[in-house]
N, C-alpha and C. Protein backbone atom coordinates (compact mmCIF):
# COMPACT_ATOMS: atom_id res chain seq x y z
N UNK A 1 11.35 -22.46 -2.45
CA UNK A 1 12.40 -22.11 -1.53
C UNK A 1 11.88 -22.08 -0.08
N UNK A 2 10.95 -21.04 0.12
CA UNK A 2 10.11 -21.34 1.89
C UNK A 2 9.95 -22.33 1.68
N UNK A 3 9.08 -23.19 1.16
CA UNK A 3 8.75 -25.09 1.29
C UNK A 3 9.80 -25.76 1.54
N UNK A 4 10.97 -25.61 1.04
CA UNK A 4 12.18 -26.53 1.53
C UNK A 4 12.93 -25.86 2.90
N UNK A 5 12.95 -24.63 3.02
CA UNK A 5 13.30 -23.93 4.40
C UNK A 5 12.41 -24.49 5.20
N UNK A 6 10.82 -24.06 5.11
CA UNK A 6 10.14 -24.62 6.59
C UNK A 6 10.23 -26.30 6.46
N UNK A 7 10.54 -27.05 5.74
CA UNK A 7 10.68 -28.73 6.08
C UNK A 7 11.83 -28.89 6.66
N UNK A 8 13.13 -28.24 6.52
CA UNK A 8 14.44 -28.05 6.60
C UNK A 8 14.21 -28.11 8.20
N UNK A 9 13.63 -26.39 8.26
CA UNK A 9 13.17 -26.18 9.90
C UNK A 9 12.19 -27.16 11.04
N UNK A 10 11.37 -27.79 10.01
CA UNK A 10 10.99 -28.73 10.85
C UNK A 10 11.43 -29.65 11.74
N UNK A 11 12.35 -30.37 10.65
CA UNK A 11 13.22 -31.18 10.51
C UNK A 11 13.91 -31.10 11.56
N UNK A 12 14.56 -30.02 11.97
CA UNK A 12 15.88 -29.59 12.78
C UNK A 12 15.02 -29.69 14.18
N UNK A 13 13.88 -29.01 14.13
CA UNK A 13 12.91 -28.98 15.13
C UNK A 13 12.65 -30.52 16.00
N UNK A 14 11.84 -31.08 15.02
CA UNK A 14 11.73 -32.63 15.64
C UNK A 14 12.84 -33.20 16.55
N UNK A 15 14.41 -32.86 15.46
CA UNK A 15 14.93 -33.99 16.22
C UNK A 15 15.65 -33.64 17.01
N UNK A 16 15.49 -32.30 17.76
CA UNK A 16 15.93 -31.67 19.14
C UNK A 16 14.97 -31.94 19.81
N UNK A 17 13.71 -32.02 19.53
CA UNK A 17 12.73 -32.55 20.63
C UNK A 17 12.80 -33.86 20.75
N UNK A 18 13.45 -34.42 20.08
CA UNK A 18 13.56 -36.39 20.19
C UNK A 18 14.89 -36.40 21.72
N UNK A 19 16.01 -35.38 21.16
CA UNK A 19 17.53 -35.27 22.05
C UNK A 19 16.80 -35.17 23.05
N UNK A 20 15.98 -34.11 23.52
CA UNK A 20 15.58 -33.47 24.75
C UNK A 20 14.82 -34.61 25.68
N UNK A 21 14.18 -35.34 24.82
CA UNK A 21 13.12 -36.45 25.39
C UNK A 21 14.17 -37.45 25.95
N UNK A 22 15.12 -37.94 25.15
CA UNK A 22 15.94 -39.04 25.47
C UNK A 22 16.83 -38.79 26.68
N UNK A 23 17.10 -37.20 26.59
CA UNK A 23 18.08 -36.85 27.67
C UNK A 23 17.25 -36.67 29.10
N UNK A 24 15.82 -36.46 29.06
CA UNK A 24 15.31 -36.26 30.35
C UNK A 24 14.89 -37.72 30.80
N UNK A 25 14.55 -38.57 30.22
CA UNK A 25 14.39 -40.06 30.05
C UNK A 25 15.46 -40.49 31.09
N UNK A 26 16.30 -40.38 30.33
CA UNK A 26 18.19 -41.05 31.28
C UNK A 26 18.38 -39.96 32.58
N UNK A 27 17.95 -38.74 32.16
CA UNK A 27 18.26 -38.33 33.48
C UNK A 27 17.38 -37.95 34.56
N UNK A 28 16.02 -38.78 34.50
CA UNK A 28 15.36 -38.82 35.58
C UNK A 28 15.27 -40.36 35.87
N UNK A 29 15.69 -40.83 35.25
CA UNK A 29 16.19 -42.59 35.45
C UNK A 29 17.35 -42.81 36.51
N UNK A 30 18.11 -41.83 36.22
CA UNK A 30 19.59 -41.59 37.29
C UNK A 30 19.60 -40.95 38.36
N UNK A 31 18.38 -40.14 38.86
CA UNK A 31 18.48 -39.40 39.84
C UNK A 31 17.28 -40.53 40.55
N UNK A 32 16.71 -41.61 40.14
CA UNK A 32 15.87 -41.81 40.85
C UNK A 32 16.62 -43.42 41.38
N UNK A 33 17.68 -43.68 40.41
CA UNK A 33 19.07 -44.54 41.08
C UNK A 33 19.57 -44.12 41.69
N UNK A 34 19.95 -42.79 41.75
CA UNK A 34 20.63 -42.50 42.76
C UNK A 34 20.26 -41.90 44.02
N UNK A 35 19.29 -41.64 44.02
CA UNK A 35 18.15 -41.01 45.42
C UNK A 35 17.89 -42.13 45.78
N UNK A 36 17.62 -43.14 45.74
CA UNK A 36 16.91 -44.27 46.37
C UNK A 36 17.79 -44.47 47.65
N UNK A 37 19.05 -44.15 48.08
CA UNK A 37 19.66 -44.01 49.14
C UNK A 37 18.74 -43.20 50.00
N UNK A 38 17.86 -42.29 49.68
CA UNK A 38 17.72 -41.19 50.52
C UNK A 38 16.24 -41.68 50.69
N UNK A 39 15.84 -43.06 50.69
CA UNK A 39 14.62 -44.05 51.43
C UNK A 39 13.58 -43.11 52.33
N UNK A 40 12.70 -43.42 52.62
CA UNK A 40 11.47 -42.51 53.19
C UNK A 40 12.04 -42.81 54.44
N UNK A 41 11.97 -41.87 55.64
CA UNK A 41 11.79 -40.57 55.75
C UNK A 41 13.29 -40.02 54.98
N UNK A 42 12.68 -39.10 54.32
CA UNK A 42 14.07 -38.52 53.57
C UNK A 42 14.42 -37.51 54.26
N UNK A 43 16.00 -37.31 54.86
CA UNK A 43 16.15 -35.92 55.26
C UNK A 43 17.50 -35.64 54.76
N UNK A 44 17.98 -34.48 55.32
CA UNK A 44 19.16 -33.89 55.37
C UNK A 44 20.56 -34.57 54.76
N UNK A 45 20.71 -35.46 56.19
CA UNK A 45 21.61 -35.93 56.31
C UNK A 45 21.82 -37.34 55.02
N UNK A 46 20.57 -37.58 55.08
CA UNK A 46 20.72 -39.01 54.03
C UNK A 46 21.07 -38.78 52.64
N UNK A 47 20.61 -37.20 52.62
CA UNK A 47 20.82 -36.65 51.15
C UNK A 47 22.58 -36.16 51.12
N UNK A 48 23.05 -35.89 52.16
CA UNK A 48 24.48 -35.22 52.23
C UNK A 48 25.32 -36.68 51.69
N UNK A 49 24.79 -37.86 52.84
CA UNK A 49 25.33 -39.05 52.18
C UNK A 49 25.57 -39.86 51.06
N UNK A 50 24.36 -39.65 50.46
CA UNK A 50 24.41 -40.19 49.06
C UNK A 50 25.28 -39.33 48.19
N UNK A 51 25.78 -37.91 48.19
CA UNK A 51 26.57 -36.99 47.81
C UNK A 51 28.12 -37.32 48.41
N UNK A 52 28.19 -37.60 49.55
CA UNK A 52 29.54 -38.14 50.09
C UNK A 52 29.86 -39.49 49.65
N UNK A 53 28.79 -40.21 49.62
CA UNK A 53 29.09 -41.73 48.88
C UNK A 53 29.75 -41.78 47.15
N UNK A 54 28.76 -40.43 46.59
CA UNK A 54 29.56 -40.24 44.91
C UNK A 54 30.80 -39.95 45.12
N UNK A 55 31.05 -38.99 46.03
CA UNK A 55 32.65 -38.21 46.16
C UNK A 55 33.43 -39.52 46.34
N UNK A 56 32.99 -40.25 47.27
CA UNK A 56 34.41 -41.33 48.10
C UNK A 56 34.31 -42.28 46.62
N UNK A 57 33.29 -42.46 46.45
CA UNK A 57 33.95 -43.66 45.24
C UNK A 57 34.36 -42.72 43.92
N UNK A 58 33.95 -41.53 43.65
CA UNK A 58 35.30 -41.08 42.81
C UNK A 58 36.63 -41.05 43.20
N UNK A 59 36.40 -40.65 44.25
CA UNK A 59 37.96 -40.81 45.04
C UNK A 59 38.51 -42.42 44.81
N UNK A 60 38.09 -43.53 44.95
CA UNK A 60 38.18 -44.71 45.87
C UNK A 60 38.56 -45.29 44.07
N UNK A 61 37.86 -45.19 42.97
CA UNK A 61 37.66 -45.48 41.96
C UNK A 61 38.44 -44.57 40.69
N UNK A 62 39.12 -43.56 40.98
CA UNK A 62 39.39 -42.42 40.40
C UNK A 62 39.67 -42.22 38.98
N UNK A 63 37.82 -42.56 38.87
CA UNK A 63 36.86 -42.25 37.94
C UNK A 63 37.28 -40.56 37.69
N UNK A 64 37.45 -40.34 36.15
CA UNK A 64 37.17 -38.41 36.44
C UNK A 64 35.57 -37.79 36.37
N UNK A 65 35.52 -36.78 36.52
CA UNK A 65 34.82 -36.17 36.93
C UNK A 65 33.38 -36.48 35.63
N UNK A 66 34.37 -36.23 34.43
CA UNK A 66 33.74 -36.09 33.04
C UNK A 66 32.58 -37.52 32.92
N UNK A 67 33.35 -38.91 33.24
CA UNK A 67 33.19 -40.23 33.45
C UNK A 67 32.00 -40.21 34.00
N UNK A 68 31.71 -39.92 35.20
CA UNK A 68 31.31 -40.07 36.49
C UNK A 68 30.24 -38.84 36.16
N UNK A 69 30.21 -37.55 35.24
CA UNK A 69 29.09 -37.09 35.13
C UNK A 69 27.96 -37.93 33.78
N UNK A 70 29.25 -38.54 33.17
CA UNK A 70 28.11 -38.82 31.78
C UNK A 70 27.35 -40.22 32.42
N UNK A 71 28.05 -40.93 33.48
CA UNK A 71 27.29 -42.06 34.08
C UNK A 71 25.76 -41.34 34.58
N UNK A 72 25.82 -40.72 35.30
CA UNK A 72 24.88 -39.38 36.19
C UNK A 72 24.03 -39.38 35.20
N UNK A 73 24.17 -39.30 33.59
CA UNK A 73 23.13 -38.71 32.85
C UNK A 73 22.60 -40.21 31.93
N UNK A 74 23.33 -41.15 32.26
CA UNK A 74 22.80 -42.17 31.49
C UNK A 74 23.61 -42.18 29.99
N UNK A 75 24.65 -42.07 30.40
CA UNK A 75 25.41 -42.03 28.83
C UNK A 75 26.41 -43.53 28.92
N UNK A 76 26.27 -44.45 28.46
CA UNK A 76 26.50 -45.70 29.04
C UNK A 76 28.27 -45.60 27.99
N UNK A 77 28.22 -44.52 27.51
CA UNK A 77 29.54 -44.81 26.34
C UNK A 77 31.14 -44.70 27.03
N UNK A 78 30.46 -44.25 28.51
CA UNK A 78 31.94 -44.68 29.73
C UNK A 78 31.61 -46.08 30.49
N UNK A 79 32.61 -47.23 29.13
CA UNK A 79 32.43 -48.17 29.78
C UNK A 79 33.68 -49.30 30.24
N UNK A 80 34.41 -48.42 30.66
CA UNK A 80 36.12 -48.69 31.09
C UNK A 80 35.78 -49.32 32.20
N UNK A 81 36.96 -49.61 33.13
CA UNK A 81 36.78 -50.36 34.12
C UNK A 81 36.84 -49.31 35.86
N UNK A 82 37.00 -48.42 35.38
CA UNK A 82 37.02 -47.51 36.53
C UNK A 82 35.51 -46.97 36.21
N UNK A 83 34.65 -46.75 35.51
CA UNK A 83 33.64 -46.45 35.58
C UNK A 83 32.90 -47.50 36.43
N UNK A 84 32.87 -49.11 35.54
CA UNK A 84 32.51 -50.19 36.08
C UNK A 84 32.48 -50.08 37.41
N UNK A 85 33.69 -49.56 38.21
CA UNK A 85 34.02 -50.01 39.76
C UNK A 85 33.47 -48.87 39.91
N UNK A 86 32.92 -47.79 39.48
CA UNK A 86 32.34 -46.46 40.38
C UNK A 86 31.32 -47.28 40.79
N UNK A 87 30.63 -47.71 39.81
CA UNK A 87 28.87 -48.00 40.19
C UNK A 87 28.89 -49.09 41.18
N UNK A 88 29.96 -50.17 41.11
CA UNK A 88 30.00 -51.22 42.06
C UNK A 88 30.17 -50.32 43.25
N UNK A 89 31.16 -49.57 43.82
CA UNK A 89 31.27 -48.84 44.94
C UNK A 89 29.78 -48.47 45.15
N UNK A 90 28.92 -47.31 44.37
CA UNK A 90 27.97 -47.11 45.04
C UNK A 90 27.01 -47.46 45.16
N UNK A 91 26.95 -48.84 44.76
CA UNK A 91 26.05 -50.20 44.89
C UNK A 91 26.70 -50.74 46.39
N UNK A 92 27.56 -50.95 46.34
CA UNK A 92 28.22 -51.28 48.22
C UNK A 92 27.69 -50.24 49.06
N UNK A 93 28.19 -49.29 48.98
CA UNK A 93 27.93 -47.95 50.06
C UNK A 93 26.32 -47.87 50.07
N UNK A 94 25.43 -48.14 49.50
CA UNK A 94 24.11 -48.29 48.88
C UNK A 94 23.45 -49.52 49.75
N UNK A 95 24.17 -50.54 49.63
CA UNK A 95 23.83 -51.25 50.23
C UNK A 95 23.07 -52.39 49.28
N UNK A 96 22.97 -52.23 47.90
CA UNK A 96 22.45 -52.66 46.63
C UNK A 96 23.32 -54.29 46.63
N UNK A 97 24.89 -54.05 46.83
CA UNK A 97 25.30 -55.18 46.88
C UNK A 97 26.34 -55.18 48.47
N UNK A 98 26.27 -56.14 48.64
CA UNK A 98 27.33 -56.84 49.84
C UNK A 98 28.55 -57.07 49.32
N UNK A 99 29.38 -57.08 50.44
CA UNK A 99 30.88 -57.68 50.52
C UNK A 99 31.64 -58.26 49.68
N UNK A 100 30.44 -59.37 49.21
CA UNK A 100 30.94 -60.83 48.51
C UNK A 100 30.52 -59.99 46.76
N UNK A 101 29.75 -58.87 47.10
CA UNK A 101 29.23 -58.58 45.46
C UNK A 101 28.12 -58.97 45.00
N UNK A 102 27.51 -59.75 45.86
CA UNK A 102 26.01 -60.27 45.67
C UNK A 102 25.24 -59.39 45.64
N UNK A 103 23.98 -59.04 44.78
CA UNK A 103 22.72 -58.24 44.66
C UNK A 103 21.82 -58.92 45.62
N UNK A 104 21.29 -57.10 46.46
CA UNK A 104 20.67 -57.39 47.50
C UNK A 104 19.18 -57.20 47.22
N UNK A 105 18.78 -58.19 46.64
CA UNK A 105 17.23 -57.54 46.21
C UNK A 105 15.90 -57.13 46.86
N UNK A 106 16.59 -57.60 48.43
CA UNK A 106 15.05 -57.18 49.33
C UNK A 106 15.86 -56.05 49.57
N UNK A 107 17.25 -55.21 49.55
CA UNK A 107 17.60 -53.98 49.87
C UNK A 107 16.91 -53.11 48.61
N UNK A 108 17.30 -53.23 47.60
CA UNK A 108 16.89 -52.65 46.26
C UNK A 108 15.60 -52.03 46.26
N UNK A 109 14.72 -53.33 46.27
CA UNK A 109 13.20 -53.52 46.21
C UNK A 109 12.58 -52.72 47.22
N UNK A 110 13.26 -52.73 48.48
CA UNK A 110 12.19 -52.03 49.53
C UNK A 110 13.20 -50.42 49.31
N UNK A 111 14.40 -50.16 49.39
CA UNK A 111 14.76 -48.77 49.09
C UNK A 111 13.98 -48.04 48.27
N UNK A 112 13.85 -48.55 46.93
CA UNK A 112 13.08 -48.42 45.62
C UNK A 112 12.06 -47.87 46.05
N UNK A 113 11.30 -49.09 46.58
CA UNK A 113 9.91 -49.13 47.09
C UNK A 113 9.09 -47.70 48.01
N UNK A 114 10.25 -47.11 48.85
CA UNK A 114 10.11 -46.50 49.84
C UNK A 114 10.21 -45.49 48.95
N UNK A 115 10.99 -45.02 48.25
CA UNK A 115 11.68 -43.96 47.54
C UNK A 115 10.32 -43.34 46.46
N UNK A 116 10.10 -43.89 45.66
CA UNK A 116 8.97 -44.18 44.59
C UNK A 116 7.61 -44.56 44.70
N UNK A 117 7.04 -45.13 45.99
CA UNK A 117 5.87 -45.81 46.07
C UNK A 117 5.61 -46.57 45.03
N UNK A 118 6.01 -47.27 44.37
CA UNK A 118 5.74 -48.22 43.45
C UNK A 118 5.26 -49.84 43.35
N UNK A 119 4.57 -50.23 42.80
CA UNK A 119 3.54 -51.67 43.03
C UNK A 119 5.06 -52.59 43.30
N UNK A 120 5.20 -53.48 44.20
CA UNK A 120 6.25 -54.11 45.04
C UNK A 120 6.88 -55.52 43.71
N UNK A 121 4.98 -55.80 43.14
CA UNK A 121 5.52 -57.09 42.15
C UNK A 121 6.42 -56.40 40.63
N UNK A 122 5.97 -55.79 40.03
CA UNK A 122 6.28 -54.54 39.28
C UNK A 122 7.88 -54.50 39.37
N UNK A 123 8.21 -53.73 40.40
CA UNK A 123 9.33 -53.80 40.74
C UNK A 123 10.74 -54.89 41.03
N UNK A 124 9.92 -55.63 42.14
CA UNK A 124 10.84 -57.24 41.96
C UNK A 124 11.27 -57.74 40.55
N UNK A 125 9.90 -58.24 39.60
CA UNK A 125 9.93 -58.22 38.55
C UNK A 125 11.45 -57.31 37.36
N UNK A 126 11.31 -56.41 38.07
CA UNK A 126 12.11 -55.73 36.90
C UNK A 126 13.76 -55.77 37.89
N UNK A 127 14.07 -55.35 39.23
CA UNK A 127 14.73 -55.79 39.74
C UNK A 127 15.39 -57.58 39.57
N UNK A 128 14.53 -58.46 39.68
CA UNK A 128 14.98 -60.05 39.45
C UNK A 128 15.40 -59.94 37.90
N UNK A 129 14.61 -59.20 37.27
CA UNK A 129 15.77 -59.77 35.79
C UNK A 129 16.79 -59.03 35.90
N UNK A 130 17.04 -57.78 36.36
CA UNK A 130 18.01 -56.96 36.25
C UNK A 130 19.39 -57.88 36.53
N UNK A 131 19.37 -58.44 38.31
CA UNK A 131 20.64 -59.09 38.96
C UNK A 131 20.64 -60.00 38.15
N UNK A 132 19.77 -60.65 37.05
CA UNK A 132 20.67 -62.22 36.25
C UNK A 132 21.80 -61.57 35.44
N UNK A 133 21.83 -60.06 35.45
CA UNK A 133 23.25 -59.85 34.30
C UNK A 133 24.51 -60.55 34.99
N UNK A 134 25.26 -60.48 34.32
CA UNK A 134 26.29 -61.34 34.46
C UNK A 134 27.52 -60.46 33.56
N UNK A 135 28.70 -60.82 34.00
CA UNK A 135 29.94 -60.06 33.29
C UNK A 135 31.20 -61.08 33.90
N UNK A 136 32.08 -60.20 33.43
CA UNK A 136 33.50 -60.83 33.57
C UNK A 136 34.29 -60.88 35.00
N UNK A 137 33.69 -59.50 35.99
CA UNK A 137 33.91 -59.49 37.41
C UNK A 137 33.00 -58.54 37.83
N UNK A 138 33.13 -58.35 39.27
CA UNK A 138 32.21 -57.87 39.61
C UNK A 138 31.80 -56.23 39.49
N UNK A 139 32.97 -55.58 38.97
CA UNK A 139 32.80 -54.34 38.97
C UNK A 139 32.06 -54.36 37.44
N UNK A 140 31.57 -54.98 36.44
CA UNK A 140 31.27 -55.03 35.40
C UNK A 140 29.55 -55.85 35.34
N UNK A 141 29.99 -56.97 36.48
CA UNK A 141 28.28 -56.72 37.06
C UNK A 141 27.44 -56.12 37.13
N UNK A 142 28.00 -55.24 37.93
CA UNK A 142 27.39 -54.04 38.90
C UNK A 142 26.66 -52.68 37.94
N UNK A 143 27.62 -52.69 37.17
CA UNK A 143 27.60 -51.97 36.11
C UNK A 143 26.24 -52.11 35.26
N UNK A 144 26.75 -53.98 34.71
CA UNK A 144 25.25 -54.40 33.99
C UNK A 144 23.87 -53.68 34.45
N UNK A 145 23.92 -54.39 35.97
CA UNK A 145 22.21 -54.26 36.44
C UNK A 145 22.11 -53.02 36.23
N UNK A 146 23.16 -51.77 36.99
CA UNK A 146 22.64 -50.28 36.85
C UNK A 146 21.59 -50.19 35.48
N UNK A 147 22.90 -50.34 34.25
CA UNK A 147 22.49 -50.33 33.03
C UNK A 147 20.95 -51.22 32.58
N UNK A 148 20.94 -51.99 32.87
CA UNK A 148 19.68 -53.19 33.06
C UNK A 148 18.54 -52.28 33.14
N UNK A 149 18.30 -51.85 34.47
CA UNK A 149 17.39 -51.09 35.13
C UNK A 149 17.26 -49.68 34.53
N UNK A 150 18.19 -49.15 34.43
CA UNK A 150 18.22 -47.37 33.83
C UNK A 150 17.94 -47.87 32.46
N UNK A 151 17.88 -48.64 31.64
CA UNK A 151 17.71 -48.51 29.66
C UNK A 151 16.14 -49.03 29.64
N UNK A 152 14.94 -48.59 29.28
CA UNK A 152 14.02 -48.85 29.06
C UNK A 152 13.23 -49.78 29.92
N UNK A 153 13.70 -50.15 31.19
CA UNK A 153 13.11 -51.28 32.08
C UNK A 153 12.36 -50.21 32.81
N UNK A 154 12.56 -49.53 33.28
CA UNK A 154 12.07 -48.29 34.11
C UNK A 154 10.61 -48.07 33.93
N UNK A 155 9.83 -48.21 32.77
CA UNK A 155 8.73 -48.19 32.02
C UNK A 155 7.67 -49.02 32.93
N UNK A 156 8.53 -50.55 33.34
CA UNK A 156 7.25 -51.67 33.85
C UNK A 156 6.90 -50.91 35.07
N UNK A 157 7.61 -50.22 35.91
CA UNK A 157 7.08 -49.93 37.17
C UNK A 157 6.08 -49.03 36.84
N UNK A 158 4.75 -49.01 38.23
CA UNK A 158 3.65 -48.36 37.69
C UNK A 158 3.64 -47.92 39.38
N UNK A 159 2.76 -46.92 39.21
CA UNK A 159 2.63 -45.86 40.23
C UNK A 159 1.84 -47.18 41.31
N UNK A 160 2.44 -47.06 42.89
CA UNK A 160 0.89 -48.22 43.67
C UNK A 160 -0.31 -47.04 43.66
């Protein structure tokens, strides 16, 4: 009876420490997508922005709140089309993509770069495969690369 309780307990043990791992994984993957607005010298104001940039494209996109937090944590299972257009918005306001929707990869790469100190080839590297995603329009693009970059790509970059 204890022998099957403490395996039981083990059991339960492990695979909350697996949840916990996966959830800090995605959500230091997302804060470091989404800080990269706030490029070296980081201050105040750049940080208020990147916070006003989430608000306007919830607003602009009207994404709910729920949507727009499970994106935040890397939960890719909001994958409607108002989610899609959140991330395109703050890929524009970001400066990640232009006008036309094009990926800006010397913006990316050196934001990144500045943000993270990270080896420049490393990065390109994982950035250039990211923009070959491809989708049906552009708010589903946009979407891809986030996703691209935040699911296990995150790994190649190495400290410079």
């Amino acid at each position: 009876m204890k022998t099957r309780f403490i395996k039981q307990s083990m059991f339960e043990l492990s695979c909350g420490v697996e949840i916990i791992l996966a959830n800090m994984k995605f959500t230091v993957a997302f804060i470091l997508l989404f800080a990269v607005a706030q490029a070296s010298p980081v201050n105040e104001d750049e940080r208020i922005n990147v916070e006003d940039n989430i608000e306007q494209c919830k607003s602009e996109t009207e994404i709910d709140d729920a949507s727009a937090e499970k994106l935040k944590h890397g939960d890719f299972s909001v994958d409607d089309e108002k989610s899609k257009c959140f991330v395109r918005c703050f890929f524009r306001k970001t400066g990640f993509l232009n006008e036309a929707d094009e990926p800006q990869m010397e913006v990316i790469v050196s934001k990144l770069q500045a943000k993270e100190g990270v080896k420049n080839e490393a990065l390109e590297e994982l950035i250039g495969n990211c923009v070959k995603e491809t989708g049906e329009n552009s708010c589903e693009i946009a979407y891809n690369i986030y996703k691209c970059y935040y699911t296990g790509k995150l790994a190649k970059i190495t400290p410079a």
